[in-house]
Protein backbone atom coordinates (compact mmCIF):
# COMPACT_ATOMS: atom_id res chain seq x y z
CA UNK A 1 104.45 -83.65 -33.14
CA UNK A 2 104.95 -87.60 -32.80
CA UNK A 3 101.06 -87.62 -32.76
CA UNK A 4 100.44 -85.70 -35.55
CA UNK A 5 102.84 -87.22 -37.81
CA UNK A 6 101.23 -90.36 -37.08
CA UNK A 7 97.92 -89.46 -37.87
CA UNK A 8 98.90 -88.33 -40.72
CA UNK A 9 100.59 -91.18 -41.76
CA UNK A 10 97.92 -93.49 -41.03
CA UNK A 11 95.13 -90.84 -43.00
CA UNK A 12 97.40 -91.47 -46.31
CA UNK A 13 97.96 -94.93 -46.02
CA UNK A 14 94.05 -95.93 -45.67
CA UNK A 15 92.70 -93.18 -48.00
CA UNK A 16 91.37 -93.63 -51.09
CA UNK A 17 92.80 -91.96 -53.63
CA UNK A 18 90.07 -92.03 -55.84
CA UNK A 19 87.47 -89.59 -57.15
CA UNK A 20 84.64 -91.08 -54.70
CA UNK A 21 86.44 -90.57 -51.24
CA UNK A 22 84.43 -89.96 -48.61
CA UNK A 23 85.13 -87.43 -45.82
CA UNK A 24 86.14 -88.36 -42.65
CA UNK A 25 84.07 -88.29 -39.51
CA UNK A 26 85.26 -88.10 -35.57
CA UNK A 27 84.61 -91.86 -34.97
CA UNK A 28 87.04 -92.43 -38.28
CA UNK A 29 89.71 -90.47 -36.90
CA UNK A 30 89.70 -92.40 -33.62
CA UNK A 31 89.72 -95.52 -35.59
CA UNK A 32 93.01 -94.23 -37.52
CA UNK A 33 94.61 -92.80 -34.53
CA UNK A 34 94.02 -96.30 -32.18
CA UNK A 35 94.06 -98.52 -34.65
CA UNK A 36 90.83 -99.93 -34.48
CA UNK A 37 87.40 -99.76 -36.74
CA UNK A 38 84.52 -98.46 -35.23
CA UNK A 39 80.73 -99.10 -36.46
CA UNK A 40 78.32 -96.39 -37.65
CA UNK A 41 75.05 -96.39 -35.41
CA UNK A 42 71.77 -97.70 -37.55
CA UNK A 43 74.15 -100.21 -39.56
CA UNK A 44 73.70 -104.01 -39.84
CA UNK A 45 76.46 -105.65 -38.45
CA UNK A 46 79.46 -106.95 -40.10
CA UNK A 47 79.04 -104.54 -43.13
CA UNK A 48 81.89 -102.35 -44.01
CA UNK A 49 80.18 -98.23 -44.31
CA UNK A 50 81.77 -95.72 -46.22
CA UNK A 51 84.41 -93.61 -44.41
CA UNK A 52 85.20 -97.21 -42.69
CA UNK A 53 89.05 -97.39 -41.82
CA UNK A 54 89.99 -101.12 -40.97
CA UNK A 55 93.08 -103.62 -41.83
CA UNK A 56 93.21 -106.89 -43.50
CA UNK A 57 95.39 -109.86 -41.28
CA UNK A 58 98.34 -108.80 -43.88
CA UNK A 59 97.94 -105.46 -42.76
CA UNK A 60 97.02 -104.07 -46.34
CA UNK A 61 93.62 -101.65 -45.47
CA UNK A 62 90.38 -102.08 -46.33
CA UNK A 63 89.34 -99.87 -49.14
CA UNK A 64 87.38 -96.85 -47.65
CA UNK A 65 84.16 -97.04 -49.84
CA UNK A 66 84.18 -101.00 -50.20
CA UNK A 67 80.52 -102.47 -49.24
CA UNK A 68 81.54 -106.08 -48.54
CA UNK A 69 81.40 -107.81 -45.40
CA UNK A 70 84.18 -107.24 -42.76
CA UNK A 71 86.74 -110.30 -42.69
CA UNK A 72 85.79 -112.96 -39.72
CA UNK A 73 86.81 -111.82 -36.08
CA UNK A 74 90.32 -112.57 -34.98
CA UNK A 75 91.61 -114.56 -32.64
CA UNK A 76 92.57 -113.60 -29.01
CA UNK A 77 96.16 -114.14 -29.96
CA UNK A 78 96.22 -112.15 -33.45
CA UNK A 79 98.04 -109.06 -33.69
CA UNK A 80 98.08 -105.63 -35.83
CA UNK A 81 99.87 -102.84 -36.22
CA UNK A 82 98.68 -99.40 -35.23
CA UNK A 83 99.90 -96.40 -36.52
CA UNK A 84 102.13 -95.12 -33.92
CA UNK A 85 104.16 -98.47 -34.62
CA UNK A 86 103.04 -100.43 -31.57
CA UNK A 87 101.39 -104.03 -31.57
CA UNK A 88 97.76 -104.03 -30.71
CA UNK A 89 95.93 -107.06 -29.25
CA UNK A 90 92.04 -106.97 -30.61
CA UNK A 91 90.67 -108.84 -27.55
CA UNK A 92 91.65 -109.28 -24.49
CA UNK A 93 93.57 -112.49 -23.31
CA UNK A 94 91.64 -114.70 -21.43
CA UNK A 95 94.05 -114.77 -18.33
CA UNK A 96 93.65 -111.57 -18.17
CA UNK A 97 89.88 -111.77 -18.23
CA UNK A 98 89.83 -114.23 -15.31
CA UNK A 99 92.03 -111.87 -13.43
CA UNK A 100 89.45 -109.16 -13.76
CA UNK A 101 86.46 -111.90 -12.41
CA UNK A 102 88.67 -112.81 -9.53
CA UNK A 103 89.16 -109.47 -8.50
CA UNK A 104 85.66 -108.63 -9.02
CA UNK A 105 84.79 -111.19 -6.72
CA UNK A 106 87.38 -110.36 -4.27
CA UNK A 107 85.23 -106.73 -4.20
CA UNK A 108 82.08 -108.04 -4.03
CA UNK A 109 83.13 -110.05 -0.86
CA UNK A 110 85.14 -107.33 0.49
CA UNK A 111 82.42 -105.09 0.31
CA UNK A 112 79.68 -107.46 1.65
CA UNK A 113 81.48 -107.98 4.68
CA UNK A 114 82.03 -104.58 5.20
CA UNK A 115 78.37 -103.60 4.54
CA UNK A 116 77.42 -106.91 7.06
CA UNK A 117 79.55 -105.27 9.57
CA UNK A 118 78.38 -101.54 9.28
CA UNK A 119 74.68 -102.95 9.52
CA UNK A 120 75.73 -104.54 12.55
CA UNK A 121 76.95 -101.58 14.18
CA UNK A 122 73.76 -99.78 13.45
CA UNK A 123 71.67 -102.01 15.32
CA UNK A 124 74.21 -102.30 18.29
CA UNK A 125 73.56 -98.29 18.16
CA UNK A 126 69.58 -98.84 18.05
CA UNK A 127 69.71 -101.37 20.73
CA UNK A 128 71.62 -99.06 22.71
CA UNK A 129 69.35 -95.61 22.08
CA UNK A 130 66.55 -97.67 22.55
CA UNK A 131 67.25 -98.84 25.91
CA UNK A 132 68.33 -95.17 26.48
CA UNK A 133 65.53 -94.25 25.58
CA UNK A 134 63.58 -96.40 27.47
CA UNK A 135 65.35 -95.43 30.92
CA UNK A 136 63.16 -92.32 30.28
CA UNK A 137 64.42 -89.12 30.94
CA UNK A 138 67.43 -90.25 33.70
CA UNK A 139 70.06 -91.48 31.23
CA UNK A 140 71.01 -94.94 33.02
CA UNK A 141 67.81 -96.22 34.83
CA UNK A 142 66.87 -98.64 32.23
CA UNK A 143 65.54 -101.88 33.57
CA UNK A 144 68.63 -103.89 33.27
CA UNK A 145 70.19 -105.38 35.98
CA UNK A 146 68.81 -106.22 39.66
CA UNK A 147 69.09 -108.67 42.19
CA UNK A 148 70.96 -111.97 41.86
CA UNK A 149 73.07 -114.62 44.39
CA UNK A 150 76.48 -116.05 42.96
CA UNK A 151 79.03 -118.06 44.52
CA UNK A 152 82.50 -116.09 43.77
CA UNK A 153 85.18 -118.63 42.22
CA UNK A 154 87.76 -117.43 43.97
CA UNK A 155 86.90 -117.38 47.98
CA UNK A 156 83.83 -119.97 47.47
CA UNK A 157 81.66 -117.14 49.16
CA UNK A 158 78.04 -116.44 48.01
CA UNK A 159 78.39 -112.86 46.18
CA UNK A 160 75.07 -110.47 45.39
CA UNK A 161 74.59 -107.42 43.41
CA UNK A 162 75.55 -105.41 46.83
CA UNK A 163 78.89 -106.86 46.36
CA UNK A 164 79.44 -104.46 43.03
CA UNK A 165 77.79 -101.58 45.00
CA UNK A 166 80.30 -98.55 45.22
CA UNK A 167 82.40 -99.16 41.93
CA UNK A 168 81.34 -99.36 38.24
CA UNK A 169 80.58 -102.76 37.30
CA UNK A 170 81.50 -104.30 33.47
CA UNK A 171 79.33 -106.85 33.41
CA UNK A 172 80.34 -109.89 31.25
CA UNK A 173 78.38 -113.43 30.39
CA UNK A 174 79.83 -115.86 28.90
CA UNK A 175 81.28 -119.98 29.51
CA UNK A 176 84.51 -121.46 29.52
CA UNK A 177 84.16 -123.60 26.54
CA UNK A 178 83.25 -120.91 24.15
CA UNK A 179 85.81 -121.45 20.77
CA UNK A 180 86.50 -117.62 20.04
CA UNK A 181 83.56 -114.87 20.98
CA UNK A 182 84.28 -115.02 24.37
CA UNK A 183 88.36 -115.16 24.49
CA UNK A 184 88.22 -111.94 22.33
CA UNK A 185 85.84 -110.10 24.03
CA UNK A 186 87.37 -110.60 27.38
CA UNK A 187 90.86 -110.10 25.83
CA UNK A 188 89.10 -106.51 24.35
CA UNK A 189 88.04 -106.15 28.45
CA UNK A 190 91.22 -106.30 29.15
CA UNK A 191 92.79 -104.22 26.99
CA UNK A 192 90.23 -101.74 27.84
CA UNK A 193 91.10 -101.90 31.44
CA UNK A 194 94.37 -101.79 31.02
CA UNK A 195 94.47 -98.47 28.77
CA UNK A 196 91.67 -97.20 31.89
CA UNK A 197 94.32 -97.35 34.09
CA UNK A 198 97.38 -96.32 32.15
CA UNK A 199 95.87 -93.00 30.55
CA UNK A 200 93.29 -92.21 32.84
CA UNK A 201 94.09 -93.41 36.14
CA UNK A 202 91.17 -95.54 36.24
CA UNK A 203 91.81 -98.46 38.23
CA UNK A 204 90.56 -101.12 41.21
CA UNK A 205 89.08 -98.41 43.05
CA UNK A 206 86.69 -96.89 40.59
CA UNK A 207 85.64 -100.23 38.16
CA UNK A 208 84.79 -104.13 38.78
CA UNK A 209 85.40 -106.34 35.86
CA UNK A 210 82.69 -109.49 36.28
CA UNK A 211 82.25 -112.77 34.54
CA UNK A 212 79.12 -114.31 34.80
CA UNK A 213 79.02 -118.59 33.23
CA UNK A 214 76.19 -119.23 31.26
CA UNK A 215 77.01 -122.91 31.52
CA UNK A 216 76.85 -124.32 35.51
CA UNK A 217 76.69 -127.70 34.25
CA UNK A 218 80.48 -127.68 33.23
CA UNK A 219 82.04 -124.35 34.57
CA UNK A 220 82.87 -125.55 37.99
CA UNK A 221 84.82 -122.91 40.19
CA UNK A 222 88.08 -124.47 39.15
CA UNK A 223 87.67 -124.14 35.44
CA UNK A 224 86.35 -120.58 35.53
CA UNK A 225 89.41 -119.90 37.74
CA UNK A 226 92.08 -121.08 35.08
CA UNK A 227 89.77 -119.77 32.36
CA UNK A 228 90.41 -116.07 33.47
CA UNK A 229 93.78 -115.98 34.95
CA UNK A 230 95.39 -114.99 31.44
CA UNK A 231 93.01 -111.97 30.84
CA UNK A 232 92.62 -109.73 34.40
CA UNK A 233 93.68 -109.99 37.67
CA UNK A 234 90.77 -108.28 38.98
CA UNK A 235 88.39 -110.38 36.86
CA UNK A 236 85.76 -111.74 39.67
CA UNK A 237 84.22 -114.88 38.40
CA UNK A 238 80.42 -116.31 39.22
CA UNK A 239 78.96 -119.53 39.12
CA UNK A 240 75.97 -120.90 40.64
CA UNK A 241 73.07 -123.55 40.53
CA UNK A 242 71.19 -123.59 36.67
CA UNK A 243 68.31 -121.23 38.35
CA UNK A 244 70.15 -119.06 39.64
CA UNK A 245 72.34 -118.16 36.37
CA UNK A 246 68.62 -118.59 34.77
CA UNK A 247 67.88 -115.69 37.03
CA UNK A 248 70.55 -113.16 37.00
CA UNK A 249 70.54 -113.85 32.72
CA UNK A 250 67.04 -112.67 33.01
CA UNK A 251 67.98 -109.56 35.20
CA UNK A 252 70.22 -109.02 32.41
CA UNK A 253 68.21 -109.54 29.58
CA UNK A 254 70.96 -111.74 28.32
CA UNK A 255 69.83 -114.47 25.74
CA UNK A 256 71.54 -118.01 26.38
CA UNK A 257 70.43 -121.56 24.86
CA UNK A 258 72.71 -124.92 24.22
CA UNK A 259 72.84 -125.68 20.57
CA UNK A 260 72.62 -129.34 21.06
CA UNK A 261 70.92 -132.47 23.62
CA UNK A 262 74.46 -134.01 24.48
CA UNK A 263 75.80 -134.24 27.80
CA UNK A 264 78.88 -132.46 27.18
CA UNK A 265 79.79 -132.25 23.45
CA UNK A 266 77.38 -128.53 22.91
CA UNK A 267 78.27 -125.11 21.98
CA UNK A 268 75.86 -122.50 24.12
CA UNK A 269 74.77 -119.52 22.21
CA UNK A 270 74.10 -116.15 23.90
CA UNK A 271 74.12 -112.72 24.07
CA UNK A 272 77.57 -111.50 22.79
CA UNK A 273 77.36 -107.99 25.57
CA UNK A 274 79.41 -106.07 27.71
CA UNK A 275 77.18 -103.99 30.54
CA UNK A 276 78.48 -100.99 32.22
CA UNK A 277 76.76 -100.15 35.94
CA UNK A 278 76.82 -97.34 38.01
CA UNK A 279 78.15 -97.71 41.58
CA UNK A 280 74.80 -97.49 42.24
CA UNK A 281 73.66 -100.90 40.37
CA UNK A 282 71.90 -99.11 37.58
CA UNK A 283 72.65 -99.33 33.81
CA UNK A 284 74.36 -96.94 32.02
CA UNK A 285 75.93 -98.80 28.63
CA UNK A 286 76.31 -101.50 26.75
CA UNK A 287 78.76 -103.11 24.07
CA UNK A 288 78.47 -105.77 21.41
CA UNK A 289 81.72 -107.36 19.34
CA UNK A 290 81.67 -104.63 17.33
CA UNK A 291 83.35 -102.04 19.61
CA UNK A 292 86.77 -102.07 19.75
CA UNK A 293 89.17 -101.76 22.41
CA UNK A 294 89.53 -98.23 22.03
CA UNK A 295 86.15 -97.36 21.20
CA UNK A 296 85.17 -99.69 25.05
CA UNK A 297 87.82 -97.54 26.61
CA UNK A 298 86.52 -93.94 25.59
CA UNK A 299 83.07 -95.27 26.29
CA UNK A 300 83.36 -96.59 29.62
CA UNK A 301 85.12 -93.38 30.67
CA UNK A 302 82.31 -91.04 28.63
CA UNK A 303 79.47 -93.09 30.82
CA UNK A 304 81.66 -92.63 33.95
CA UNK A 305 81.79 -89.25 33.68
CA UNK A 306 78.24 -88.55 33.11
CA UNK A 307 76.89 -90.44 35.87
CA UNK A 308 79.19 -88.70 38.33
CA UNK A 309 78.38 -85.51 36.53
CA UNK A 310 74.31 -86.23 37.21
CA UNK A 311 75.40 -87.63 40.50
CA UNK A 312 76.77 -84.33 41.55
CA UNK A 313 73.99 -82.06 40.03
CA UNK A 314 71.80 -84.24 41.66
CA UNK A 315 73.63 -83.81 45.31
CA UNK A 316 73.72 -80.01 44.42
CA UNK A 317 69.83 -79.69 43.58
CA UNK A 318 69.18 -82.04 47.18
CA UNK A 319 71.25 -79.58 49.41
């Protein structure tokens, strides 16, 4: 009822009364009702058109029929009535304008980082079917992995790939210095491990967390040592001479390279992976940053399961 009344308040107060009125179209009526003029299509600009409903800055209307150019545009801070007795602003404040751009950016960014991470995922999931794929038909033969000699930071004792024979390995490379991949991916390791344990009963006797230094030159035993103490107790660390962590990072097809010539001020970049063996020293799985804790834990347990699974058809086809 409030609606109507004021439509029809605002139809008699910018009608003209006389002889040549002109009917009203849609667009008109949407003008009266909001309270502001609307343009017929095929029109120069700035030219009042018959049936045109509009206010002067005193707020006496435009005649309906008048031809004469429509008065200059007002400011961002005038004001009109409209007919349902509010105040109508005819553009919009500035502040509010910038509000709009900032949160447009904020979006744009948002959504680029979200669309950077996806991608990211995607080829972590190529990488991984490809090697799969590779492996042939036996899910977790790929040709990752092999032979290597280590000195254990802990006992001081030369360690080999026989040493991981009989548990599940995760496989980790990484260096001591590293800023902030390598913290969170070993914390991630350990949270994995942890959850392993608790839910699953997954523990010391079925999986061997390693870390592997891609940087001898200033990893020494002790430094590894303190490095890993507050992630995992069972966290075996390995060192060794610069050809033999050049070897086993070749085994694992893991990239490495120091980003600088200095003696001791570098960064080293490298392959940001966790590997997942079979008790057998064969690959089954890999992980990149992008996996989540809970997402490593399912995983690990998923490729555990299917190798014992194949294991035991295996056995059963043999016998």
């Amino acid at each position: 009822m409030m609606l109507r009344r004021a439509i029809a308040n605002s139809l008699t107060a910018n009608y003209d009364n006389s002889a040549s009125r002109a009917l009203l179209t849609s667009r008109d009526l949407v003008a009266a009702i909001v309270g502001r003029p609307t343009r017929r299509r095929g029109r120069a600009p700035g030219r009042l058109q018959e049936g045109y409903i509009s206010r002067n800055h005193d707020g006496r209307p435009y005649s309906a029929t008048t031809s004469k150019s429509a008065p200059p545009p007002l400011s961002s801070k005038s004001e009109e009535k409209t007919p349902l007795g509010g105040v109508r602003h005819w553009f919009i404040p500035d502040n509010y304008l910038l509000r709009s751009m900032g949160l447009a950016a904020l979006t744009a960014t948002a959504l680029t980082g979200a669309y950077t991470g996806l991608r990211q995922a995607k080829v972590e999931e190529a990488q991984r079917e490809r090697a799969r794929q590779d492996a042939g038909s036996s899910y977790g033969t790929a040709d990752i992995g092999g032979p290597f000699t280590l000195t254990n930071v802990s006992t001081g004792r030369r360690f080999t790939e026989g040493d991981l024979r009989g548990k599940f390995a995760l496989v980790y490379f990484g260096f001591t210095t590293c800023p902030d991949v390598c913290p969170a991916e070993l914390e991630k390791m350990r949270l994995a491990l942890n959850a392993l344990e608790k839910k699953r009963g997954i523990g010391a006797a079925d999986i061997t967390p390693v870390f592997i230094t891609v940087d001898p030159e200033r990893d020494t035993a002790k430094a590894i040592r303190d490095y890993l103490k507050p992630f995992h107790p069972r966290l075996v660390g390995l060192t060794g001479t610069r050809a033999q962590v050049d070897a086993v990072s070749k085994a694992y097809k893991v990239y490495a390279k120091r980003t600088s010539d200095e003696d001791n001020n570098y960064l080293v970049d490298h392959s940001i992976i966790m590997y997942l063996m079979s008790p057998e020293g064969t690959f089954l799985d890999f992980y990149g940053k992008h996996v989540s804790e809970a997402e490593l834990e399912d995983s690990i347990a998923a490729g555990m399961d299917e190798w014992r699974e194949r294991r035991a058809k295996a056995v059963r086809k043999n016998a």
